[in-house]
N, C-alpha and C. Protein backbone atom coordinates (compact mmCIF):
# COMPACT_ATOMS: atom_id res chain seq x y z
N UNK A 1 47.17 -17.14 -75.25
CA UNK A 1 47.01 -17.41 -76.65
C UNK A 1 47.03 -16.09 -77.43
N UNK A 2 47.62 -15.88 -77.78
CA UNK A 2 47.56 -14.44 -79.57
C UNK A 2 46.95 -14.86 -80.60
N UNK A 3 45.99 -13.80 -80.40
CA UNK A 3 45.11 -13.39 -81.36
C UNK A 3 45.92 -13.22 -82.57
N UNK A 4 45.03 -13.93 -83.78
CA UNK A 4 45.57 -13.70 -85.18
C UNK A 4 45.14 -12.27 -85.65
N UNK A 5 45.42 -11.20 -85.99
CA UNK A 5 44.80 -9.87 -86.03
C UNK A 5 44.25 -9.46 -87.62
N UNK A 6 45.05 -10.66 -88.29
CA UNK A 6 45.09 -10.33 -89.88
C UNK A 6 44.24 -11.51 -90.23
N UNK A 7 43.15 -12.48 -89.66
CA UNK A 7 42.23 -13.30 -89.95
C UNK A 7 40.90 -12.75 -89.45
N UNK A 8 39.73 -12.61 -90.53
CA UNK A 8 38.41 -11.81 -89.82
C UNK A 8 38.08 -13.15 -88.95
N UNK A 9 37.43 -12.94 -88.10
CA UNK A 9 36.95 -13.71 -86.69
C UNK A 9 35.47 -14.54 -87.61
N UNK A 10 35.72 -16.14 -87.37
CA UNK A 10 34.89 -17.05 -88.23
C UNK A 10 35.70 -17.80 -89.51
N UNK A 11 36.91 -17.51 -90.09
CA UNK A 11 37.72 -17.70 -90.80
C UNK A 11 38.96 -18.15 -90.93
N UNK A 12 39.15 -19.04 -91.74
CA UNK A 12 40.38 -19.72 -91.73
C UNK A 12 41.37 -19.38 -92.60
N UNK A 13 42.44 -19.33 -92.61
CA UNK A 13 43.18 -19.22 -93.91
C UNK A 13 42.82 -19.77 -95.55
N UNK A 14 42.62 -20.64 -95.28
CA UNK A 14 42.15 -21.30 -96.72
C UNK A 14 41.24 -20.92 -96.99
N UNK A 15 40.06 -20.43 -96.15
CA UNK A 15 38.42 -19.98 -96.91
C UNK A 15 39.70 -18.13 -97.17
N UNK A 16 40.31 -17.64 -96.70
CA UNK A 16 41.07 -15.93 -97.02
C UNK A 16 41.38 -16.53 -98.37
N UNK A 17 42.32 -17.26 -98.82
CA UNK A 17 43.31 -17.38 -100.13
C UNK A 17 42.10 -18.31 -101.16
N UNK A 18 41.19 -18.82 -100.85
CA UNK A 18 39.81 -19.37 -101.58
C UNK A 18 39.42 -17.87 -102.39
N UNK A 19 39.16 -16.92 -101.00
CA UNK A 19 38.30 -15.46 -101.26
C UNK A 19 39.36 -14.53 -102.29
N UNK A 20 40.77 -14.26 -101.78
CA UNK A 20 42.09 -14.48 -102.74
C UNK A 20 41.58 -14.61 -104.39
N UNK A 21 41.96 -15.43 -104.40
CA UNK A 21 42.05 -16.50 -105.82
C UNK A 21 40.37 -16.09 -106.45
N UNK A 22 39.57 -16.09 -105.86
CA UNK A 22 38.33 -15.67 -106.38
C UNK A 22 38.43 -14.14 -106.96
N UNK A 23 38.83 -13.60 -106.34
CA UNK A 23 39.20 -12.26 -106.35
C UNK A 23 40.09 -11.73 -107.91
N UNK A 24 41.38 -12.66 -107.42
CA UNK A 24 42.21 -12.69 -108.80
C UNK A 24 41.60 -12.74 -110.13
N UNK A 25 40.76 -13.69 -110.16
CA UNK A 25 40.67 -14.17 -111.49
C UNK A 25 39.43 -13.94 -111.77
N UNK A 26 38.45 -13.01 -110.92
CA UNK A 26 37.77 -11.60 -111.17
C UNK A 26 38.34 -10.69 -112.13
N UNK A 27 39.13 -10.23 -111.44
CA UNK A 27 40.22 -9.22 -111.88
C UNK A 27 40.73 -9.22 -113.13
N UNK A 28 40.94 -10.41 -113.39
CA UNK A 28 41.77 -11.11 -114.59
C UNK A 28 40.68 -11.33 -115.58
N UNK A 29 39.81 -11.62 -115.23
CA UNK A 29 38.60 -11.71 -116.18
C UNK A 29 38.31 -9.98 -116.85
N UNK A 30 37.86 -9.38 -115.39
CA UNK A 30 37.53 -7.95 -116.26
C UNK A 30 38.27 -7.17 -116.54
N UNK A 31 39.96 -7.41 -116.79
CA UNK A 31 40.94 -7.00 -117.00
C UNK A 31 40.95 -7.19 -118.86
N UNK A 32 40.72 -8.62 -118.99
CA UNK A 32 40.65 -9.43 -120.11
C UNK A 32 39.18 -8.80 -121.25
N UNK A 33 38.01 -9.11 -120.56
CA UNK A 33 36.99 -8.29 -121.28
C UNK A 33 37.29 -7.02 -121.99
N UNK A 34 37.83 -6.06 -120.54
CA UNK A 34 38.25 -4.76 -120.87
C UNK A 34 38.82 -4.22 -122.25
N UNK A 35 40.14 -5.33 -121.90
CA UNK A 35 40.75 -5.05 -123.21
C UNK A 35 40.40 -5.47 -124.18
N UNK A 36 39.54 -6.66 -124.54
CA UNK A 36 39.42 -7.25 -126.06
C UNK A 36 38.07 -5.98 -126.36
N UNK A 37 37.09 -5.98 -125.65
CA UNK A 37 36.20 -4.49 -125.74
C UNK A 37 36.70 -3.25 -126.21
N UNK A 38 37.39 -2.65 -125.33
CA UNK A 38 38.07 -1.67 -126.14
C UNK A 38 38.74 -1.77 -127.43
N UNK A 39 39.83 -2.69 -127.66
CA UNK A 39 40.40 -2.77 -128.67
C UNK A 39 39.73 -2.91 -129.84
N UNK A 40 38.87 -3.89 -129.83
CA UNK A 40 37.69 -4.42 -131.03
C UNK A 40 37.13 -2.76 -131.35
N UNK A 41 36.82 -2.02 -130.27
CA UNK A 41 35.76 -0.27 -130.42
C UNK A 41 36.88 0.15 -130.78
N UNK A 42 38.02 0.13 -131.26
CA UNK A 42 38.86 1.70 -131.08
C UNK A 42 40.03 1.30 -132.33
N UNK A 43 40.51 0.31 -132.45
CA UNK A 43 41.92 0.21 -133.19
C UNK A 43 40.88 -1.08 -134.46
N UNK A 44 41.71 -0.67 -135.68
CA UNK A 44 41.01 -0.75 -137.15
C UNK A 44 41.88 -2.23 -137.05
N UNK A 45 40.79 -2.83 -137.79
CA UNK A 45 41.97 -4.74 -137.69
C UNK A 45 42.45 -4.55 -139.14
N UNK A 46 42.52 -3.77 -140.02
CA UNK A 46 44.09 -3.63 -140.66
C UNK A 46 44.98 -2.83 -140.09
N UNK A 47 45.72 -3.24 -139.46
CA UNK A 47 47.56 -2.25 -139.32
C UNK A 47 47.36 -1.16 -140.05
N UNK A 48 47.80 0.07 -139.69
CA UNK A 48 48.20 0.74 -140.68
C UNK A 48 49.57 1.03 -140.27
N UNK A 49 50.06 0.99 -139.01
CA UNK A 49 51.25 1.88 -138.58
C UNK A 49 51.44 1.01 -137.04
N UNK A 50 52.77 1.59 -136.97
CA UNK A 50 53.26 0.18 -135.80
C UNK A 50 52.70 0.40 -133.86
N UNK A 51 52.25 1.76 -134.52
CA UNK A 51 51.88 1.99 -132.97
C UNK A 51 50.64 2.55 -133.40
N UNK A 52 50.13 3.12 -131.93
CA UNK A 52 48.33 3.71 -132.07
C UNK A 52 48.67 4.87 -132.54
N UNK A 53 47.43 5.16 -133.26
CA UNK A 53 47.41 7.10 -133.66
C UNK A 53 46.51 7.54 -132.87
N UNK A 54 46.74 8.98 -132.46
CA UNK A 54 46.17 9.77 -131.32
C UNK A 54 44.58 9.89 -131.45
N UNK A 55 43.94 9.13 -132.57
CA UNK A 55 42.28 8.54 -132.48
C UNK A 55 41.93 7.85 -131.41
N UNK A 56 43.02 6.76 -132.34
CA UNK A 56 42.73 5.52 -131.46
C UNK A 56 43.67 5.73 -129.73
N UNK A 57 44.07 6.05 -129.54
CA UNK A 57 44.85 6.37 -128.07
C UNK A 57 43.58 7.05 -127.11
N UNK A 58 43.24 8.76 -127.64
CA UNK A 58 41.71 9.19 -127.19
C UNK A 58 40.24 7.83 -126.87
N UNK A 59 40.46 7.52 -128.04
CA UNK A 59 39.64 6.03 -128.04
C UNK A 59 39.35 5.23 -126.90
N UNK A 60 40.70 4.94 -126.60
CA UNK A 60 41.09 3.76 -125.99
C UNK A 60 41.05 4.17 -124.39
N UNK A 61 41.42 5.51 -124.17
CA UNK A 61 40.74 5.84 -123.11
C UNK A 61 39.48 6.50 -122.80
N UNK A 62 39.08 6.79 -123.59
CA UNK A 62 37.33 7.07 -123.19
C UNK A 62 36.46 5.99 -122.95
N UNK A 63 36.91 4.89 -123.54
CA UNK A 63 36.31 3.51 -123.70
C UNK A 63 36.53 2.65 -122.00
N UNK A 64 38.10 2.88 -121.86
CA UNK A 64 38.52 2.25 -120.36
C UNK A 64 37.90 2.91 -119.39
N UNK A 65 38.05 4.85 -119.24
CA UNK A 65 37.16 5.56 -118.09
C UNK A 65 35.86 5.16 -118.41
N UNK A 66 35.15 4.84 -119.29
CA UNK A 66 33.50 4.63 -119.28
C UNK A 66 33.56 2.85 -118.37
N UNK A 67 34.28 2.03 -119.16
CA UNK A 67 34.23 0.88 -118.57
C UNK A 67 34.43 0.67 -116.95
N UNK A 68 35.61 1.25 -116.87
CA UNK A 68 35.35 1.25 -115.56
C UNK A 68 34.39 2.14 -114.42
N UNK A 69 33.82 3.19 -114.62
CA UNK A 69 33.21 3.92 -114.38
C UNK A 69 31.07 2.88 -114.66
N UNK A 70 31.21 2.07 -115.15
CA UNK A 70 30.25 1.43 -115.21
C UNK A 70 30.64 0.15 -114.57
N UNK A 71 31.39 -0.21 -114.61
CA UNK A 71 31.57 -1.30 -113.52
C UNK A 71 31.51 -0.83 -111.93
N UNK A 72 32.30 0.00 -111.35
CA UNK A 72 32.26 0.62 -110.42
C UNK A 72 30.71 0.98 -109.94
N UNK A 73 30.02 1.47 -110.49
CA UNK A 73 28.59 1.58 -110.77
C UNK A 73 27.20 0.07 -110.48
N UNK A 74 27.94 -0.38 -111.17
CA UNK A 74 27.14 -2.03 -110.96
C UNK A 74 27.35 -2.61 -109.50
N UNK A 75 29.29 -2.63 -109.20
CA UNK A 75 29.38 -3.15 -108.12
C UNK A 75 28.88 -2.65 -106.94
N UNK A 76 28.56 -0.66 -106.94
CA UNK A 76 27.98 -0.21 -106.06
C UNK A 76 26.48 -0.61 -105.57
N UNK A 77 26.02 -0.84 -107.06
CA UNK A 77 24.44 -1.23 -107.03
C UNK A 77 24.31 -2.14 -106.55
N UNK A 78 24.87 -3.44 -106.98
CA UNK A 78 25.01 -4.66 -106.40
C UNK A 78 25.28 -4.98 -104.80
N UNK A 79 26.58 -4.21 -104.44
CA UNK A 79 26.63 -4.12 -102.92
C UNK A 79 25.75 -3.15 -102.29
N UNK A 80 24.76 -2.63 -102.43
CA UNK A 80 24.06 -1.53 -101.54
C UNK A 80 22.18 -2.25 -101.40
N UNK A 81 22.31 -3.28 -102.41
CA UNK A 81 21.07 -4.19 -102.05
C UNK A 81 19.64 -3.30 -102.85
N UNK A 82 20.37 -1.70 -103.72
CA UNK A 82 19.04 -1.15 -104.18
C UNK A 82 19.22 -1.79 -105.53
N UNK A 83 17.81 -1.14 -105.97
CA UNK A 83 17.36 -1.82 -107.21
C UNK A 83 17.84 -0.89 -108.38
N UNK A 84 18.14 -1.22 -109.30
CA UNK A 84 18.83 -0.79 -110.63
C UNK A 84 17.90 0.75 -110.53
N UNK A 85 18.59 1.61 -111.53
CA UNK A 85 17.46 2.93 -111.54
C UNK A 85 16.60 2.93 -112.60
């Protein structure tokens, strides 16, 4: 019999593409937050001009490295079982 090498041992395919799909639309979620967050902090809701100005561009990434840099942060906390600081 051959061993499946790409299934963790206890697991079926459908609980992998369950874990998958959970995963995705994680992703898609804090993909989604991300951006309506930033955008709302950084770019003015009148137009002025058809693209970003180098405010809002600086903006828009100080806002994404903090975001993610605090998420990354949570998920560490969260997976390591300690308590917030």
């Amino acid at each position: 019999m051959a061993a499946n090498n790409n299934v963790p041992p206890g697991m079926d395919k459908e609980q992998i593409f369950g874990m998958a799909e959970k995963e995705m639309e994680y992703r898609v979620e804090l993909f989604n937050k991300l951006t309506q967050t930033c955008f709302a902090k950084c770019v003015e809701s009148k137009y002025k001009d058809s693209e970003l100005n180098m405010g809002e561009t600086s903006c828009i990434d100080r806002c994404v490295s903090k975001y993610w840099q605090v998420t990354n942060l949570v998920g560490q906390l969260l997976g390591s079982g300690r308590p917030p600081m």
